[in-house]
N, C-alpha and C. Protein backbone atom coordinates (compact mmCIF):
# COMPACT_ATOMS: atom_id res chain seq x y z
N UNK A 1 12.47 -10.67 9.28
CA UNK A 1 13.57 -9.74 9.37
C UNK A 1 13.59 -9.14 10.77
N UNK A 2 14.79 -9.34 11.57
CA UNK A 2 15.03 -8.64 12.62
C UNK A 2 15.53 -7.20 12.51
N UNK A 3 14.61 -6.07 13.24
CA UNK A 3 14.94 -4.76 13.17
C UNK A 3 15.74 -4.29 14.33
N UNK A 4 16.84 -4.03 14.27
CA UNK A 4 17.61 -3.70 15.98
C UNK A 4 16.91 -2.18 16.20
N UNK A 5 16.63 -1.41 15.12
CA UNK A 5 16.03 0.07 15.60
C UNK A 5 14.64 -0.01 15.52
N UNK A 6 14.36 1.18 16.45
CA UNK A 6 12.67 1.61 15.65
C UNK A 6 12.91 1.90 14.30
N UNK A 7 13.59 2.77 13.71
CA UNK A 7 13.84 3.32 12.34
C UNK A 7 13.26 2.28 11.38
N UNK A 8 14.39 0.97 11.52
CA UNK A 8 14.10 -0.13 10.20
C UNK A 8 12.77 -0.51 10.56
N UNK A 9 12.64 -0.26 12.13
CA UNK A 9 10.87 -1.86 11.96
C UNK A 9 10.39 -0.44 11.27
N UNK A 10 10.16 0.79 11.47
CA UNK A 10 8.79 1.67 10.84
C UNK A 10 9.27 1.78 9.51
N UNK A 11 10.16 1.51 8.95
CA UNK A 11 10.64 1.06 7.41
C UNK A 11 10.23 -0.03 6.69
N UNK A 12 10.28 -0.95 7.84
CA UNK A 12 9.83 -2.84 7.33
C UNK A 12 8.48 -2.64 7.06
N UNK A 13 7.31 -1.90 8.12
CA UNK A 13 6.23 -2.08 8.35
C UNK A 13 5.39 -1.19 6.86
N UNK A 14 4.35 -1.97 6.63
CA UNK A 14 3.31 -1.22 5.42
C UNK A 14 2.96 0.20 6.16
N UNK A 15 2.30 0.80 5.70
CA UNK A 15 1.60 1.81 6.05
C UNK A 15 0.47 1.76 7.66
N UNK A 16 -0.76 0.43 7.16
CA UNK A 16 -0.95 0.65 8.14
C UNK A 16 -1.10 -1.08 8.22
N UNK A 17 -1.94 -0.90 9.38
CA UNK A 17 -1.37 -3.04 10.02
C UNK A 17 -1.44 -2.54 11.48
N UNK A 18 -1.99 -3.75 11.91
CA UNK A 18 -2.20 -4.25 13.43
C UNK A 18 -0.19 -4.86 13.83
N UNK A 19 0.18 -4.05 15.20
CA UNK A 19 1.35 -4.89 15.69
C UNK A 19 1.05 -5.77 16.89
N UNK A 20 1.47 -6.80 16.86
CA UNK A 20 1.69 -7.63 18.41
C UNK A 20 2.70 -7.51 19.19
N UNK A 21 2.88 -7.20 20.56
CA UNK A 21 3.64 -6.98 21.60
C UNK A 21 3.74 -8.47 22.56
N UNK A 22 4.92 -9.10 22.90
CA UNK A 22 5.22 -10.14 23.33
C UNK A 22 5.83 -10.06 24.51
N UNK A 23 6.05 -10.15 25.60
CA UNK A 23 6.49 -10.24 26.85
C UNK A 23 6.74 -12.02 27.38
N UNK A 24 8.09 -12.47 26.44
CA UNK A 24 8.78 -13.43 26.63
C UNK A 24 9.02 -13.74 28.13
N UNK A 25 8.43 -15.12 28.95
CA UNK A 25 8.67 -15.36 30.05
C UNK A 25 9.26 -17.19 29.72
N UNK A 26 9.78 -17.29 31.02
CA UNK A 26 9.76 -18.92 30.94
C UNK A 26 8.72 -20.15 30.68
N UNK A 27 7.70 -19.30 31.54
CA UNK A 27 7.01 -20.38 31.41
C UNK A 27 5.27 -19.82 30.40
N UNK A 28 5.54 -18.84 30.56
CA UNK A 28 4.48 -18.07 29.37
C UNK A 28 5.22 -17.09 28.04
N UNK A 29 3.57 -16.20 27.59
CA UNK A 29 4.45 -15.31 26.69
C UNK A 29 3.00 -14.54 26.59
N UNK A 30 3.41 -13.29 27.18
CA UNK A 30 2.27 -12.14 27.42
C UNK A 30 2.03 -11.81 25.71
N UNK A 31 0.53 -11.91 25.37
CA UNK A 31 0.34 -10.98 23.59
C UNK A 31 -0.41 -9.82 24.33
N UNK A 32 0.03 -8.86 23.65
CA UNK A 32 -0.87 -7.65 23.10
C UNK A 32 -0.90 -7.15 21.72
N UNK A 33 -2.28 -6.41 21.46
CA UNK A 33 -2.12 -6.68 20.01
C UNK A 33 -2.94 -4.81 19.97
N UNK A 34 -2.32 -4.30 18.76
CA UNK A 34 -2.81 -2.60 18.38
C UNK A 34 -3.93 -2.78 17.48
N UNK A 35 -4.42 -1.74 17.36
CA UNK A 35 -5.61 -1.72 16.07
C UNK A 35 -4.52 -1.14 15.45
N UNK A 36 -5.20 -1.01 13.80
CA UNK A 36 -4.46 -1.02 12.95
C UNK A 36 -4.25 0.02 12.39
N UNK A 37 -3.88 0.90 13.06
CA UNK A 37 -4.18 2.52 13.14
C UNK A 37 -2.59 3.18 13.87
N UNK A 38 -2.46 1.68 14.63
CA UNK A 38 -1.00 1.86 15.74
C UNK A 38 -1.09 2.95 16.82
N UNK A 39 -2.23 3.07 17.48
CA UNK A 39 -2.72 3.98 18.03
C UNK A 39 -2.80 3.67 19.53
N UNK A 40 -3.10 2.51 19.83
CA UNK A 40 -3.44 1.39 21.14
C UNK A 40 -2.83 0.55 21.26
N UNK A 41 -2.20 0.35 22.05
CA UNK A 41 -1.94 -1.50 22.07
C UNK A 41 -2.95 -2.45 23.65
N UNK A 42 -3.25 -3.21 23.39
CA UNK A 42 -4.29 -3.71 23.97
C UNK A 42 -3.76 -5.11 24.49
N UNK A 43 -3.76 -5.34 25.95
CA UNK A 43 -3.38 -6.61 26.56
C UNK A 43 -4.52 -7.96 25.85
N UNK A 44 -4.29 -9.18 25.10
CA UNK A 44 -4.92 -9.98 24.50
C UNK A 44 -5.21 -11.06 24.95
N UNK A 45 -3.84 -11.88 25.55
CA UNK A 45 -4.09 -13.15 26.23
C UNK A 45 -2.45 -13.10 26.41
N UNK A 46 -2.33 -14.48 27.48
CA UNK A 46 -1.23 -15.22 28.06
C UNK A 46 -1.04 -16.57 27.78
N UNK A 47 -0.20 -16.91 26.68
CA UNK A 47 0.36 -18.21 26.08
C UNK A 47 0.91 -19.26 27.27
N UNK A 48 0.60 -20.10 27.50
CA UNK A 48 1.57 -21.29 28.45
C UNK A 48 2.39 -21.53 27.62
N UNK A 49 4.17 -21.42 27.63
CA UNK A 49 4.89 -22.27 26.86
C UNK A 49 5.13 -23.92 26.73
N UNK A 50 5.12 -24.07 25.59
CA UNK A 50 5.83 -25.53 25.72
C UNK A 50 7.02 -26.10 25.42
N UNK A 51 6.49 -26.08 23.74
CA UNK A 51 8.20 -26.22 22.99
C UNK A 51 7.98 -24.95 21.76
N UNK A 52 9.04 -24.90 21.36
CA UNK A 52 9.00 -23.51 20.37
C UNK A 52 7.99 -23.80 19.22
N UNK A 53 8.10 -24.99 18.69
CA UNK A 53 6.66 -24.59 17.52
C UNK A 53 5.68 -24.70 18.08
N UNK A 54 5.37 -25.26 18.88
CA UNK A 54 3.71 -25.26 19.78
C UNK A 54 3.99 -23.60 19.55
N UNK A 55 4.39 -23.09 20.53
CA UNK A 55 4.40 -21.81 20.79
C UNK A 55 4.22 -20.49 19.47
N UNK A 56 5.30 -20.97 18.63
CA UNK A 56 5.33 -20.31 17.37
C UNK A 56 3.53 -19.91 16.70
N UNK A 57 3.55 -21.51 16.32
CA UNK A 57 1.92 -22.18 15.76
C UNK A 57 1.19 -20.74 16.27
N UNK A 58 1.01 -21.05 17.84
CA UNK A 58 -0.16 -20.39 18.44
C UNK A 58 0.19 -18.90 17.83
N UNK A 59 1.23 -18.60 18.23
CA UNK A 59 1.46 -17.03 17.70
C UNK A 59 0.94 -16.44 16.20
N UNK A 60 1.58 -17.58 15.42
CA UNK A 60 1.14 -17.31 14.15
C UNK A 60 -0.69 -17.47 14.38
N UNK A 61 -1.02 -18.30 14.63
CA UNK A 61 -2.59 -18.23 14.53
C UNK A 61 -3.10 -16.65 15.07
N UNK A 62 -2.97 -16.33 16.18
CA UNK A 62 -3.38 -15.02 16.94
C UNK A 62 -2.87 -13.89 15.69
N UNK A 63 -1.51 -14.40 14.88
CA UNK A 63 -0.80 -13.15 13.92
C UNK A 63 -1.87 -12.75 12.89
N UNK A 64 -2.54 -14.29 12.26
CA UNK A 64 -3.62 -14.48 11.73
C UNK A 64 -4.98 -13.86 11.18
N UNK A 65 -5.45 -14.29 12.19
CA UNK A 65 -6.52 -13.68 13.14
C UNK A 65 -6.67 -12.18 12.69
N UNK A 66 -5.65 -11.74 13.22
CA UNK A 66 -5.84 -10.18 14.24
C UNK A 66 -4.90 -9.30 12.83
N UNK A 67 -4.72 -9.95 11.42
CA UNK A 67 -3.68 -9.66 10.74
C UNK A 67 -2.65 -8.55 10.82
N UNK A 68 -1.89 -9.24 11.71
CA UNK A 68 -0.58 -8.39 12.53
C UNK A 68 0.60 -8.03 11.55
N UNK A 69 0.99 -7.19 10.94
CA UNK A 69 2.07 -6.70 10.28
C UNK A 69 3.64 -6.46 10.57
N UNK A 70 3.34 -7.30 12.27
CA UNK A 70 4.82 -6.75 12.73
C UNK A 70 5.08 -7.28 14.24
N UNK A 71 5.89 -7.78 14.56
CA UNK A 71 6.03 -8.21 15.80
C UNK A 71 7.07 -7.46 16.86
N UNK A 72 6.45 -7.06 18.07
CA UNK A 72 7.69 -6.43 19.12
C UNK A 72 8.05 -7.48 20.15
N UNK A 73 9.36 -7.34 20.44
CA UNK A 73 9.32 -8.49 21.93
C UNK A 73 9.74 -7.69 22.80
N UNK A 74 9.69 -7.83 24.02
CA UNK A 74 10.49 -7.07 25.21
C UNK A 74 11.44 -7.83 25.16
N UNK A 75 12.78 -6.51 25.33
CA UNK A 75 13.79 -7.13 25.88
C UNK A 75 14.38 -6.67 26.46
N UNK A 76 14.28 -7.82 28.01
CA UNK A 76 14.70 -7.83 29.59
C UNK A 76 16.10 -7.53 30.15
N UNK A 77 16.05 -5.90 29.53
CA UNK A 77 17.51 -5.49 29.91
C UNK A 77 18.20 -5.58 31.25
N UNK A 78 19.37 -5.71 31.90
CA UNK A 78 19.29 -5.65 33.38
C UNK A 78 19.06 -4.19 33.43
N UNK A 79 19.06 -3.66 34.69
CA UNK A 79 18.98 -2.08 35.24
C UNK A 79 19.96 -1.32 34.45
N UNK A 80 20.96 -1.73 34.48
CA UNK A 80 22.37 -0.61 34.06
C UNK A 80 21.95 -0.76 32.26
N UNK A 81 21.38 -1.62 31.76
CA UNK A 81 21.50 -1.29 30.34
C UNK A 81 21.79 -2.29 29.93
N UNK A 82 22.76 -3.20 30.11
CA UNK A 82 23.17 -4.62 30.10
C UNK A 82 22.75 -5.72 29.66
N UNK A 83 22.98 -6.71 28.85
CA UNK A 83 22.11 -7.95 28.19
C UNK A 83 22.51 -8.82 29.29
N UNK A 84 21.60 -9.33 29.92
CA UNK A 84 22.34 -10.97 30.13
C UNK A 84 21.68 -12.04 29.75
N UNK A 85 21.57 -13.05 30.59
CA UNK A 85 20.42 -14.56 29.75
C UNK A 85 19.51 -14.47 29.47
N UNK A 86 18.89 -13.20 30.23
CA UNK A 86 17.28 -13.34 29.58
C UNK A 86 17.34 -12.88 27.88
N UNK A 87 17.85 -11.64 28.09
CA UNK A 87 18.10 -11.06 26.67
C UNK A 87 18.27 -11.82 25.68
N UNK A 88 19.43 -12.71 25.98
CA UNK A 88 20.04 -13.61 24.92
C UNK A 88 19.15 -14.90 24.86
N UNK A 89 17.87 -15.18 25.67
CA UNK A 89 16.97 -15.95 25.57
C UNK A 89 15.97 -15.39 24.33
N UNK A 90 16.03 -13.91 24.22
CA UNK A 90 14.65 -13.45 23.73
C UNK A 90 15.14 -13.32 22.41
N UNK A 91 16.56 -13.23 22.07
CA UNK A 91 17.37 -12.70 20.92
C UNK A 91 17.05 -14.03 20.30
N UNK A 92 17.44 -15.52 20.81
CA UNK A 92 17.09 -16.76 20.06
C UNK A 92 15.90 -16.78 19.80
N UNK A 93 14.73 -16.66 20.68
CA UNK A 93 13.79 -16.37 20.26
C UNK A 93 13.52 -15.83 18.92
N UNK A 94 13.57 -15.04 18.90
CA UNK A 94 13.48 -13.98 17.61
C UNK A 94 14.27 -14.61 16.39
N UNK A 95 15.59 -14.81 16.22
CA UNK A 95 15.80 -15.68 15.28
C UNK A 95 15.44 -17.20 14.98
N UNK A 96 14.67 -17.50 15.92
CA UNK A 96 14.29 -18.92 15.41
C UNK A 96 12.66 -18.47 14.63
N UNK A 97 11.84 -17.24 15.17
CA UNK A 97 11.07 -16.93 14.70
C UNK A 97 11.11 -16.28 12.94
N UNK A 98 12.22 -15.77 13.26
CA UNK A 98 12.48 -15.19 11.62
C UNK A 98 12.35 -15.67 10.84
N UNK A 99 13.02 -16.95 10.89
CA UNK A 99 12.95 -18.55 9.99
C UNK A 99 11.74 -18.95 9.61
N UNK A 100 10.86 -18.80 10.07
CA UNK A 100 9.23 -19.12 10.12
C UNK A 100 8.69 -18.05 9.73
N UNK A 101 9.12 -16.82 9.28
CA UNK A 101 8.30 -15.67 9.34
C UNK A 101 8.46 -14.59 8.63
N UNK A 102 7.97 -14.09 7.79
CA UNK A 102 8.42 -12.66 6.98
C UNK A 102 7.89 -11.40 7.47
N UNK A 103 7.39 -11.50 8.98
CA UNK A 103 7.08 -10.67 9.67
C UNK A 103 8.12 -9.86 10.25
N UNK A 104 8.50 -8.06 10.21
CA UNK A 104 9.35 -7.33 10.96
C UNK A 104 9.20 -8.23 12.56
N UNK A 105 10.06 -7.97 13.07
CA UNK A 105 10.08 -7.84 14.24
C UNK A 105 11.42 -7.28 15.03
N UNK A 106 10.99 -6.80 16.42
CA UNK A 106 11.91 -5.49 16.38
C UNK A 106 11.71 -5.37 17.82
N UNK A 107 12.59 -4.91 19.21
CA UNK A 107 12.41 -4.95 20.26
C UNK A 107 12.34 -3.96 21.07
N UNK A 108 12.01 -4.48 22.24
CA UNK A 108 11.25 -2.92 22.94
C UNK A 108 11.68 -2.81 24.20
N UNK A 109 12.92 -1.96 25.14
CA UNK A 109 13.68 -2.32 26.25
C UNK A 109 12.18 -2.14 27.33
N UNK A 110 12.53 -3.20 27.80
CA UNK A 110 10.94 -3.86 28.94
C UNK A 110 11.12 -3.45 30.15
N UNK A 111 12.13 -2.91 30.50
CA UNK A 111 12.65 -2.65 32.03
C UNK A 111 11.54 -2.06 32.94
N UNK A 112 11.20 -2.61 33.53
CA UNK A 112 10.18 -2.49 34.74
C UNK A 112 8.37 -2.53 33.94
N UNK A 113 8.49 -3.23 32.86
CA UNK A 113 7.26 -3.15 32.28
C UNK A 113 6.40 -4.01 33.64
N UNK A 114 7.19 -5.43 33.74
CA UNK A 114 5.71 -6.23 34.62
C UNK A 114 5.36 -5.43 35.62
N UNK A 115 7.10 -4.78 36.68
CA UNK A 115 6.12 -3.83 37.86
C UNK A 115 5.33 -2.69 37.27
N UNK A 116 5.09 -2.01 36.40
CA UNK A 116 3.80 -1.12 36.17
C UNK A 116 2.95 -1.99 35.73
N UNK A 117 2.88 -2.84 35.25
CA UNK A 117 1.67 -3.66 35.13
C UNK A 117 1.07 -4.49 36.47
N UNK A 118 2.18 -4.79 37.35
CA UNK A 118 1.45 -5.08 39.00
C UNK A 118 1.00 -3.90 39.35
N UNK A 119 1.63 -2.41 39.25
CA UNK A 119 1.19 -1.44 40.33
C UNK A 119 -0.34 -0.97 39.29
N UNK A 120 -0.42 -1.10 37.83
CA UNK A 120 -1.61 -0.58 37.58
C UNK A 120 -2.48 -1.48 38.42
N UNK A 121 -1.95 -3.10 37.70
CA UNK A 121 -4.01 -3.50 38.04
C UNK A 121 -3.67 -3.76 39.83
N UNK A 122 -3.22 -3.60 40.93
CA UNK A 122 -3.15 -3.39 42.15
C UNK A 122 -3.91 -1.70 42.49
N UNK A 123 -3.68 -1.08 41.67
CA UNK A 123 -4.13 0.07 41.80
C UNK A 123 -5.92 -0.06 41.38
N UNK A 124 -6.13 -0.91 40.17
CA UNK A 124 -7.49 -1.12 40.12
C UNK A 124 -8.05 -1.91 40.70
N UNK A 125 -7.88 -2.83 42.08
CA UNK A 125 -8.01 -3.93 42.61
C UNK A 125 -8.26 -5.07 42.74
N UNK A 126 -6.93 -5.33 41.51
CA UNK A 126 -7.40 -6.73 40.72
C UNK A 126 -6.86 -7.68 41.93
N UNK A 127 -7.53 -8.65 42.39
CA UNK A 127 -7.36 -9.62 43.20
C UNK A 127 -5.98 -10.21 42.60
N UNK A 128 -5.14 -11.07 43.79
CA UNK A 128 -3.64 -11.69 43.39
C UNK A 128 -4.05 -12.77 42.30
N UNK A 129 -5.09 -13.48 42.53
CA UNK A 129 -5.76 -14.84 41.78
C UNK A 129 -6.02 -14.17 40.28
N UNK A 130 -5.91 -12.90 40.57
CA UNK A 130 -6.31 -12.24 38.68
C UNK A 130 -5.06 -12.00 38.06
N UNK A 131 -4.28 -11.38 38.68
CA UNK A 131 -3.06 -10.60 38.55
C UNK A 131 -2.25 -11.72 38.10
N UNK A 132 -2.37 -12.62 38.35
CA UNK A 132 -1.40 -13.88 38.32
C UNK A 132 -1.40 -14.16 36.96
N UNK A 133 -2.98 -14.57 36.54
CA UNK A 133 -3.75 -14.61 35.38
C UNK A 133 -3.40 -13.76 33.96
N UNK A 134 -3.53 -12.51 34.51
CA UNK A 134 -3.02 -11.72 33.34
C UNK A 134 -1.70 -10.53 33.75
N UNK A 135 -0.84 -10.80 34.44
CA UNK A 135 0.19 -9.94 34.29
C UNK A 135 0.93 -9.93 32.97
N UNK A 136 1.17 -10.98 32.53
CA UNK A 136 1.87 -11.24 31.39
C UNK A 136 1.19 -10.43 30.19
N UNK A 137 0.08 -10.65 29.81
CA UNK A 137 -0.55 -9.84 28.60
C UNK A 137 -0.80 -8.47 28.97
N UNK A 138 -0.76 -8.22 29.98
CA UNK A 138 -0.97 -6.63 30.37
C UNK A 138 0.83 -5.97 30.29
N UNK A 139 1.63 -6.71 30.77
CA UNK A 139 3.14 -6.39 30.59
C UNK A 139 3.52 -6.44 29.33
N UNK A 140 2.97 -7.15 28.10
CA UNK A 140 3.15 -6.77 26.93
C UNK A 140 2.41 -5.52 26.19
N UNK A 141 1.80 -5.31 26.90
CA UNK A 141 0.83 -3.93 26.53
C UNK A 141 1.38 -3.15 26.81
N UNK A 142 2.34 -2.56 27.97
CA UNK A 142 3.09 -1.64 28.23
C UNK A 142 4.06 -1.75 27.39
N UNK A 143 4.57 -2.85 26.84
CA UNK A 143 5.96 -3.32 25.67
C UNK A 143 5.56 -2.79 24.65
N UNK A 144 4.01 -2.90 23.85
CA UNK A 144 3.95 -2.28 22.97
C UNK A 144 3.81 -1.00 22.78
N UNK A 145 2.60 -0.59 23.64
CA UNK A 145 2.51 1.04 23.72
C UNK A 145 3.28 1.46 24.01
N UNK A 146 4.52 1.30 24.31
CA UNK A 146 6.11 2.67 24.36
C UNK A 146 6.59 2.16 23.02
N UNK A 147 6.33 0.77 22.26
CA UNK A 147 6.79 1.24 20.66
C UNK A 147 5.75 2.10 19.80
N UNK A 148 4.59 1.85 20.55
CA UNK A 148 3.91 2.49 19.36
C UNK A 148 3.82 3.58 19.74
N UNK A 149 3.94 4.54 20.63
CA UNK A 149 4.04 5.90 21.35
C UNK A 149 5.84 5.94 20.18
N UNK A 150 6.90 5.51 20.48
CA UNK A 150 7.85 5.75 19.87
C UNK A 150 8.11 6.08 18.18
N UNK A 151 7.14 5.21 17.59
CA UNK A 151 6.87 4.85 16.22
C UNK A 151 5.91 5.99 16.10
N UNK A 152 5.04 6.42 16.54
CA UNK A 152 4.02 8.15 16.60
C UNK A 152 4.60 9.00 16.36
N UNK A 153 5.67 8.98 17.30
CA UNK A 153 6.82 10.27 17.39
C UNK A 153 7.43 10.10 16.26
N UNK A 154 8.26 8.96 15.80
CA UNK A 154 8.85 9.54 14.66
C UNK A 154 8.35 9.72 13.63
N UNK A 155 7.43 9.31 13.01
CA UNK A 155 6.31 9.31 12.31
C UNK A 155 5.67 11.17 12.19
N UNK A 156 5.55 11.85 13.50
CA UNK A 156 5.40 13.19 13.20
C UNK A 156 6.90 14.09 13.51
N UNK A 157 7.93 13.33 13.54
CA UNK A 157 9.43 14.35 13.23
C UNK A 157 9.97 13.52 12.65
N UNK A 158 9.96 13.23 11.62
CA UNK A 158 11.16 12.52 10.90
C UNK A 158 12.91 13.42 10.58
């Protein structure tokens, strides 16, 4: 089930459950994944894409694993607010995932997530040869922790 609000995903979602944060790229796909408390979200790894069920597969395995209750994706608004191809890349995404999945999932506007994820680990002096390595799973970590910072909040003002 696709959630367009926070409202429905913290409706879809059980009580408590691990979420995964996705940072959809061309040629990768950044995971981060929360404890199950929804308290953290934690940069995990960086997927190489291939074709969509390779990709799917792997996801579901990591969903697995880590028994994830809910999926976020970034989505790569332009500046003004605006959808364009990327968006409508991440939107197919998501419905081809649905099909495969009885997992919420629900999106998280990403706008400038990768540059705070260059200026953090530049700030911790992660060499370019690292940064390269994990920008992607660290840019989904920022994707998730502003849902799960969002999902906190409403959670104590409903």
């Amino acid at each position: 089930m696709i959630c367009e609000t926070s409202e429905d995903f913290l409706a879809a979602l059980p009580d408590f459950g691990a979420i995964a944060g996705l940072d959809l790229g061309t040629v990768t796909i950044g995971v981060a994944v929360s404890d199950g408390m929804r308290q953290v979200g934690s940069p995990l790894e960086t997927i190489r894409r291939k074709k969509f069920g390779l990709d799917a597969a792997k996801l579901f395995e990591i969903c697995e694993k880590r028994n994830i209750t809910g999926l976020v994706l970034g989505l790569p608004r332009n500046m003004d607010g605006s959808e364009g191809p990327r968006c409508q890349a991440t939107r197919a995404f998501a419905r081809n995932l649905e099909k495969l999945t009885d997992l919420p999932i629900a999106y998280w506007d990403e706008r400038l997530s990768t540059v705070e994820a260059e200026r953090v680990l530049i700030a911790a002096d992660t060499s370019r040869k690292r940064r390269a390595d994990v920008i992607d799973h660290v840019a989904a970590g920022f994707i998730l922790q502003g849902l799960l910072d969002r999902l906190c909040y409403m959670k104590a003002n409903p």
